[in-house]
Protein backbone atom coordinates (compact mmCIF):
# COMPACT_ATOMS: atom_id res chain seq x y z
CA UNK A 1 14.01 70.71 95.14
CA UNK A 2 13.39 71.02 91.40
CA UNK A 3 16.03 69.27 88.76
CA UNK A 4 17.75 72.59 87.69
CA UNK A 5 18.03 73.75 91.27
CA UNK A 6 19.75 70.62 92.15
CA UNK A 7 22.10 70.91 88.70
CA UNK A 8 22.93 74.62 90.00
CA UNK A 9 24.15 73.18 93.28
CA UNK A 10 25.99 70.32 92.03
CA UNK A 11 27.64 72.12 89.28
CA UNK A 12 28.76 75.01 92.08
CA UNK A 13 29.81 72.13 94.49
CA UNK A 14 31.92 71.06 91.59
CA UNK A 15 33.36 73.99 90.95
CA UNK A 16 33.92 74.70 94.91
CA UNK A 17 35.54 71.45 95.20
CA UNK A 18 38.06 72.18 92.28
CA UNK A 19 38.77 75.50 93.45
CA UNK A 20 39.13 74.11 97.36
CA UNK A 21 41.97 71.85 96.00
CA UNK A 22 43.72 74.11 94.01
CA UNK A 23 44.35 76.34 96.87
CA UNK A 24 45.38 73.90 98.69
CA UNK A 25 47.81 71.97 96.17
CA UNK A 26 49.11 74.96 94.45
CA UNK A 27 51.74 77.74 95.96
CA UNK A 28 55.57 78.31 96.44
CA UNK A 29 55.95 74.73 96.91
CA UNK A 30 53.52 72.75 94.67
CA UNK A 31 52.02 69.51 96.62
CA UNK A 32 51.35 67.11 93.52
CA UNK A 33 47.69 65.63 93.48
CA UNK A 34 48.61 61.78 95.23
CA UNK A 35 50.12 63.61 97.92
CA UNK A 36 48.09 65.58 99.09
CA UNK A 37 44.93 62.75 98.79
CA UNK A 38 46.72 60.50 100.78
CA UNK A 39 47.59 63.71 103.71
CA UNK A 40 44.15 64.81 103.31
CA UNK A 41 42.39 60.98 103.96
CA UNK A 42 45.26 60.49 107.07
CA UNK A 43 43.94 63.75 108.50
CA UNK A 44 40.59 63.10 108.27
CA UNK A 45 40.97 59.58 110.16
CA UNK A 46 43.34 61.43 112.55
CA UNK A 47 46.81 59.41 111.44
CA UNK A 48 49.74 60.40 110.79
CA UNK A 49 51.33 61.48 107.70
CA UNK A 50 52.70 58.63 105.55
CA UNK A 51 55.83 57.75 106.08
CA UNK A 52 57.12 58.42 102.50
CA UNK A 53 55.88 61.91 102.04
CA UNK A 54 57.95 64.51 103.19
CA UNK A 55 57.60 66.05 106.45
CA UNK A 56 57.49 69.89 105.04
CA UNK A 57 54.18 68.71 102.66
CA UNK A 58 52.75 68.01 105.80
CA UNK A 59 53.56 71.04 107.34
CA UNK A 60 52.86 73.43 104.34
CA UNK A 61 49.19 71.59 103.86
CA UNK A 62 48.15 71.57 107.55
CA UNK A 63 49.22 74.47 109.17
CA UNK A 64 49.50 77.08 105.90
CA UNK A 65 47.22 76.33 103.07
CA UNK A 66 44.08 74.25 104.74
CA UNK A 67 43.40 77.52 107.23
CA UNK A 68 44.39 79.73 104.67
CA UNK A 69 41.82 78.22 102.55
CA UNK A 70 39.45 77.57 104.99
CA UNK A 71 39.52 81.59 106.03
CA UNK A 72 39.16 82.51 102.47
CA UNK A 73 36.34 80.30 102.06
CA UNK A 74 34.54 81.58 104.72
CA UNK A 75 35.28 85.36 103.85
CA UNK A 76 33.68 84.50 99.94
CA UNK A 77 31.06 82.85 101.07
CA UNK A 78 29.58 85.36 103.74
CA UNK A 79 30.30 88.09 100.60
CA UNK A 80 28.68 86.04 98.38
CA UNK A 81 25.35 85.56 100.16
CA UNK A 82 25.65 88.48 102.30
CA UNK A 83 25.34 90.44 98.96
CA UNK A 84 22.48 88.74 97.31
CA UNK A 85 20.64 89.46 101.05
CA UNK A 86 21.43 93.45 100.37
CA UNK A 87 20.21 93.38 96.96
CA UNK A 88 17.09 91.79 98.27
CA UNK A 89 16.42 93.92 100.79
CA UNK A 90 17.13 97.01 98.93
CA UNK A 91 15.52 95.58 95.65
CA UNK A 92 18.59 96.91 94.02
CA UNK A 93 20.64 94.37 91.80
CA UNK A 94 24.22 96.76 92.01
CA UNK A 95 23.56 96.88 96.05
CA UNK A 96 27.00 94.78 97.91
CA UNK A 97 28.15 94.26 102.01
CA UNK A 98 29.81 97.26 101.58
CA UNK A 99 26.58 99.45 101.35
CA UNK A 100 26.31 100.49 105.13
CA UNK A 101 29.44 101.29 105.58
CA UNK A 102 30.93 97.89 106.59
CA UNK A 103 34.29 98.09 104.71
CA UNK A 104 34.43 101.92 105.76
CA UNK A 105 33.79 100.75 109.28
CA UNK A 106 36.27 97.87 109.41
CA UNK A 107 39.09 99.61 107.80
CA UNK A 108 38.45 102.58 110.06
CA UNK A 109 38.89 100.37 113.27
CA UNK A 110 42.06 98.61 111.63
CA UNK A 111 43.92 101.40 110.60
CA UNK A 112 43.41 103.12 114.16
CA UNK A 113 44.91 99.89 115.64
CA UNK A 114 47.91 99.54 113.47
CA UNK A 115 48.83 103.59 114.17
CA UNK A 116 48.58 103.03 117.77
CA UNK A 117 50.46 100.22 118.15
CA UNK A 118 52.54 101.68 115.75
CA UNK A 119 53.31 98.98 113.56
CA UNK A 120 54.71 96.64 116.58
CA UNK A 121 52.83 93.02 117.00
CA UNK A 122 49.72 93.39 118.78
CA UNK A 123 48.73 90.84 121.76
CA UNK A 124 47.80 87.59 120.48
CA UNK A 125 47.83 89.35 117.01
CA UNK A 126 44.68 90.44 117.69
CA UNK A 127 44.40 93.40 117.97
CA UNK A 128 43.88 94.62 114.33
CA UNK A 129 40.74 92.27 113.52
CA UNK A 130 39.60 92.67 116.93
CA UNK A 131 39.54 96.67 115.76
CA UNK A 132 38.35 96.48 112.40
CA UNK A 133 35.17 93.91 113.60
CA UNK A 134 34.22 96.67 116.22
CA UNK A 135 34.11 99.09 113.55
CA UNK A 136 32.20 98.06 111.25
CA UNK A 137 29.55 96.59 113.85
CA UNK A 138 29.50 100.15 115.78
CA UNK A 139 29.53 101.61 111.79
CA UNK A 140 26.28 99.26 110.76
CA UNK A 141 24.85 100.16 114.37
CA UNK A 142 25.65 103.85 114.20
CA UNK A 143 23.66 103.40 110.82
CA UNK A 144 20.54 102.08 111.64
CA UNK A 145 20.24 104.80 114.53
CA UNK A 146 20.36 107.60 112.48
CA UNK A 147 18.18 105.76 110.01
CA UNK A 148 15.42 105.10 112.22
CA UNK A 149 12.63 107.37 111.46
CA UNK A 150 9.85 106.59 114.25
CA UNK A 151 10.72 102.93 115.07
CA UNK A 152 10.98 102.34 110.99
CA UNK A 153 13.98 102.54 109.11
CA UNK A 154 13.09 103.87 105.42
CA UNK A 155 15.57 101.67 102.54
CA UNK A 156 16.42 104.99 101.00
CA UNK A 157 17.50 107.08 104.54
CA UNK A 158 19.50 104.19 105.17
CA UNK A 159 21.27 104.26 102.51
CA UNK A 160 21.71 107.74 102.63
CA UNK A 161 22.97 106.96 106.20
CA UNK A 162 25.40 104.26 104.97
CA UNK A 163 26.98 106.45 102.44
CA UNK A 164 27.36 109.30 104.74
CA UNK A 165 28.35 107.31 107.79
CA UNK A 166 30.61 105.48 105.48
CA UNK A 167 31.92 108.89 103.74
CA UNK A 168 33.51 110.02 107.15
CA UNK A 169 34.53 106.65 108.24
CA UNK A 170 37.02 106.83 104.90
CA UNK A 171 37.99 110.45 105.61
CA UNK A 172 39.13 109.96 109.52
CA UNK A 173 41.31 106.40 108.16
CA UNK A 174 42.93 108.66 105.52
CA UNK A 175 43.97 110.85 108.10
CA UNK A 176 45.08 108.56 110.54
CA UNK A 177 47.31 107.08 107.68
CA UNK A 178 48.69 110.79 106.48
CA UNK A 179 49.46 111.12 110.27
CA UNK A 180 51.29 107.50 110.43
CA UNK A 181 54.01 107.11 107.77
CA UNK A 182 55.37 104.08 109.15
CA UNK A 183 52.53 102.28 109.48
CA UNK A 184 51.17 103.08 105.92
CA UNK A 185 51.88 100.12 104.22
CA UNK A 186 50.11 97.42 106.40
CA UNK A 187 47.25 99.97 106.62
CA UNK A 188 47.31 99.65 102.63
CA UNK A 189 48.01 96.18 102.21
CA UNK A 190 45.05 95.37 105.04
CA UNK A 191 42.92 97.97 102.82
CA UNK A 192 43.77 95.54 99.53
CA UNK A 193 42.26 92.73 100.73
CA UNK A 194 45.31 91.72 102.48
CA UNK A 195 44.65 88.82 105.59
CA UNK A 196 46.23 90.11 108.59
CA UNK A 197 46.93 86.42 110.42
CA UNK A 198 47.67 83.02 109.49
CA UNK A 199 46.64 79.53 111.53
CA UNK A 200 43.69 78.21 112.47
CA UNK A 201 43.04 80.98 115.11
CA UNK A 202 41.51 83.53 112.63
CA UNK A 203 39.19 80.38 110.85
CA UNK A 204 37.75 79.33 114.79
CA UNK A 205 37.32 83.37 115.33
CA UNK A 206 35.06 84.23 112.10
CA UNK A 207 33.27 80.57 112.59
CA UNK A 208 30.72 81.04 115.01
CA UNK A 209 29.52 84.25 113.24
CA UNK A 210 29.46 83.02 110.42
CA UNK A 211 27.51 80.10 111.31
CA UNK A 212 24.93 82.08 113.12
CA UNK A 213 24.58 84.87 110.03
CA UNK A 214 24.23 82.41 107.74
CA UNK A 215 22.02 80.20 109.06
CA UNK A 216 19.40 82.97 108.78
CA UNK A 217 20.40 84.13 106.00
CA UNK A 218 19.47 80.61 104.31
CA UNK A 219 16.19 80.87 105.61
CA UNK A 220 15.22 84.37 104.29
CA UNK A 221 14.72 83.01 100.73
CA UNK A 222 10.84 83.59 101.22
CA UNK A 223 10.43 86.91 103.11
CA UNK A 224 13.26 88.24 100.29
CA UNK A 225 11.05 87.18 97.92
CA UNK A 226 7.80 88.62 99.27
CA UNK A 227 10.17 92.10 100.05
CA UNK A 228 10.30 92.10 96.39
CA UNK A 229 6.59 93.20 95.80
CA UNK A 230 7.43 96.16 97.96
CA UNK A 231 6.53 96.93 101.86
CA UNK A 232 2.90 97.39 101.85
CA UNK A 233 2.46 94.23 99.65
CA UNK A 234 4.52 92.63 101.89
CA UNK A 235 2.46 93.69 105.20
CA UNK A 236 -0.78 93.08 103.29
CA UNK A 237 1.02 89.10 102.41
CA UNK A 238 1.69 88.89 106.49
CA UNK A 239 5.22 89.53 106.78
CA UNK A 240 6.39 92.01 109.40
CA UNK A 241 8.59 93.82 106.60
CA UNK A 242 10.18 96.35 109.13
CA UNK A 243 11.67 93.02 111.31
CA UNK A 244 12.64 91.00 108.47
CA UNK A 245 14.18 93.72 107.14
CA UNK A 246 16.43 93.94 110.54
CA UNK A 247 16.72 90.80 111.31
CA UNK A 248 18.38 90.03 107.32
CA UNK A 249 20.49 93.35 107.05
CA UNK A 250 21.88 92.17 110.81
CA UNK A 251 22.78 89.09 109.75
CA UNK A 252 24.41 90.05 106.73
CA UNK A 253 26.68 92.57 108.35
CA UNK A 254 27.21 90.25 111.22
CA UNK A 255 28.81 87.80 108.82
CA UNK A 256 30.46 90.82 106.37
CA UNK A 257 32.07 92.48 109.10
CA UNK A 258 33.48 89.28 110.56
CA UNK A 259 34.90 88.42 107.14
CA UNK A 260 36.50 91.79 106.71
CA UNK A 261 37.97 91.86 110.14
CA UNK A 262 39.88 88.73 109.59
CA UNK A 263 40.41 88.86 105.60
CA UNK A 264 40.81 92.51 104.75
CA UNK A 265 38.54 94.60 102.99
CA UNK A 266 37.78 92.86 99.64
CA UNK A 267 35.53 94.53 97.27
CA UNK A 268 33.03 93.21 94.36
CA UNK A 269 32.49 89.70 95.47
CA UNK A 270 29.08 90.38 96.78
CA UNK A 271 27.89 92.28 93.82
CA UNK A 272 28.81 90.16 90.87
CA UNK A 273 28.31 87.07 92.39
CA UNK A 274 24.92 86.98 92.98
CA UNK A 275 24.21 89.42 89.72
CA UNK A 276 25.49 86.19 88.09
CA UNK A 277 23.79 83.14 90.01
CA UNK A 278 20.71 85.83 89.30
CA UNK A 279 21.37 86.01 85.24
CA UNK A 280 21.93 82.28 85.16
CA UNK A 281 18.78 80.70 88.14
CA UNK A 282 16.83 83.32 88.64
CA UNK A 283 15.79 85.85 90.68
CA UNK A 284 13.99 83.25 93.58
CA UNK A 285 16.22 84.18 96.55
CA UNK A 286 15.20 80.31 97.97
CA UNK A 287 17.68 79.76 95.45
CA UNK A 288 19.78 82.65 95.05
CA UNK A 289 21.25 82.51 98.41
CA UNK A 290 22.52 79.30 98.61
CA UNK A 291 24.38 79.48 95.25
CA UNK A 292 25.32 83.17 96.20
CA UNK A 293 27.03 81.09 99.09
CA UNK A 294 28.35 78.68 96.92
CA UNK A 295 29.64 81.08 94.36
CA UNK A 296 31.09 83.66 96.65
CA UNK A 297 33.35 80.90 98.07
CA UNK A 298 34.77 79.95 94.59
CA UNK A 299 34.96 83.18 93.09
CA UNK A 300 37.19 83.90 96.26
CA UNK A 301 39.31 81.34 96.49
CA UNK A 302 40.24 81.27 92.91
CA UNK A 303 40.75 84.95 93.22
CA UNK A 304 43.26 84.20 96.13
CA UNK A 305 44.96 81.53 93.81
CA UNK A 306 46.18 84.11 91.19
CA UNK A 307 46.95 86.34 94.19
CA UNK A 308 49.32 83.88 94.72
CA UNK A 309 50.56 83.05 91.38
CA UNK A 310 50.36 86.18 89.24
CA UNK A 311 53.83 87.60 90.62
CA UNK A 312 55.14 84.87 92.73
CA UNK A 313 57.39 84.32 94.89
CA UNK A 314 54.93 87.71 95.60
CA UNK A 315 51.48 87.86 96.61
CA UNK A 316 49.34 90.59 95.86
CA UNK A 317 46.45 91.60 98.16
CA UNK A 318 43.23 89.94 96.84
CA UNK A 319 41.26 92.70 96.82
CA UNK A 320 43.31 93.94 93.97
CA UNK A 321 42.52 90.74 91.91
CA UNK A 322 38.35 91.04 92.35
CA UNK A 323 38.69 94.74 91.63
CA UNK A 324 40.24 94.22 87.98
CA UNK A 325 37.63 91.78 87.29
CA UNK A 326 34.78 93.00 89.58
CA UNK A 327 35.29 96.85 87.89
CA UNK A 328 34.76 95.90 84.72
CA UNK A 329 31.94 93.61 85.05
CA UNK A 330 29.84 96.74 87.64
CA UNK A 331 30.31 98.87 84.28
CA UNK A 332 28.91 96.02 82.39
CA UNK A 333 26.06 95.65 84.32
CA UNK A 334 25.95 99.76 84.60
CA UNK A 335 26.03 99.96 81.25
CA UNK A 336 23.23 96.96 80.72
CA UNK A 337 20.73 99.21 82.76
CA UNK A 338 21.07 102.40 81.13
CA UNK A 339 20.56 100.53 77.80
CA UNK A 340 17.17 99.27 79.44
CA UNK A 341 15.92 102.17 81.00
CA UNK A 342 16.80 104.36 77.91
């Protein structure tokens, strides 16, 4: 590991920490910094709260913020790396999750469950991520079927696929919400960015997927990097480019869709966080994923934090909050290209 490589990770392990405790500490009901050290320490040795802070800290920090926090770490993270894997693959710096219809998918398979149950509480509550993780996994898989051109999938027919698949994905969930007035709201707010569920159930639910997408996601620094010379310089260099090419975009909408299906559909994440990490380390995705990772998870959770804040007592959906800075920083970047290629 060379010396700027490990400054990159400590610096983003600074800033992850920061942001981790700020979501925790700050809310309706601020928990000042001793306080929550000393609740923090007891629940990591498994006692019980001290006796002199108040019972509703304890509460607030252990079964509200720390899974909220913990969910919204998880959802930036797999954004954050899941987007510098697409722009790898598809050699294509403004490429996000988003690009194969994930979000189209998930919000598809959410709205449909909130019309039919028709705005009552689903079983176990459910239902809705439940619906919006089989869509976008059935969208992705739907995808790379029509894609498939002779037992190879082209980059640019799938993402024609993607953005057709993903097209009528949006059309049939604006229908479904013209038909269902009464449900149009959640539908919106879950559209936003908005997290459907609270506890630790939704946090144990995304982990294991996002454990197994990342984990080979992390190790696809090299074959990104040799994807980068194109696909015949990459057969020629011994990589099976048509499998790693699967076996990356699979894991990155294994841990996207997750994400989504638990957190709402949240846009921009994974295409200006790795842009950045990119502009400021380099383009070595050995690198580039891990502080992708890194990134996504703060940009997200400080996001969340002026979700909270901006309007309080109301929160907005987050999705709103990486959109007005997200929007302007694509054009930026839009903008930044056609100045290079003219």
């Amino acid at each position: 590991m060379r010396s700027p490589f490990r400054h990159a990770v400590v610096l983003n392990l600074v800033v992850l920490a920061a942001a981790l405790a700020l979501s925790v500490a700050v809310g309706a009901v601020s928990i000042p910094p001793r306080e929550l050290a000393r609740l923090l320490w007891a629940g990591m040795r498994g006692a019980a709260a001290p006796s002199d802070v108040p019972a509703f800290m304890a509460v607030i920090v252990f079964k509200l913020r720390l899974p909220h926090t913990a969910l919204v770490f998880l959802t930036g993270s797999a954004l954050g790396s899941s987007g510098a894997a697409y722009q790898g693959v598809f050699r294509n710096p403004l490429a996000d999750p988003y690009l194969l219809g994930v979000a189209s998918g998930a919000g598809l398979g959410a709205v449909a469950a909130i019309a039919l149950q028709g705005g009552g509480v689903a079983a176990g509550g459910f239902l809705i991520p439940a619906a919006a993780f089989a869509g976008a996994l059935l969208t992705v898989a739907l995808v790379y079927a029509l894609a498939r051109v002779n037992g190879y999938v082209p980059t640019h027919t799938l993402i024609l696929a993607g953005v057709a698949v993903g097209a009528l994905a949006s059309a049939v969930t604006s229908f479904l919400m013209l038909q269902s007035e009464g449900t149009l709201r959640r539908a919106i707010v879950y559209l936003l960015g908005g997290a459907p569920l609270n506890g630790w159930k939704p946090v144990l639910a995304v982990l294991p997927y996002w454990l197994a997408g990342e984990a080979i996601l992390l190790v696809s620094g090299h074959p990104l990097n040799v994807l980068q010379f194109g696909e015949e310089q990459a057969q020629q260099l011994g990589l099976h480019a048509g499998r790693a090419k699967l076996l990356i975009l699979g894991a990155a909408s294994l841990v996207t869709a997750a994400a989504v299906a638990f957190a709402g559909v949240i846009g921009f994440v994974g295409l200006v966080v790795p842009h950045i990490a990119r502009l400021l380390w380099g383009e070595d995705y050995r690198r580039l994923l891990p502080l992708s990772l890194l990134g996504g998870a703060s940009v997200l959770l400080l996001s969340d934090l002026l979700a909270r804040t901006l309007l309080a007592p109301q929160t907005l959906p987050v999705g709103i909050v990486t959109a007005l800075f997200g929007a302007p920083f694509f054009l930026w970047v839009l903008q930044k290209a056609k100045r290079g290629r003219a």
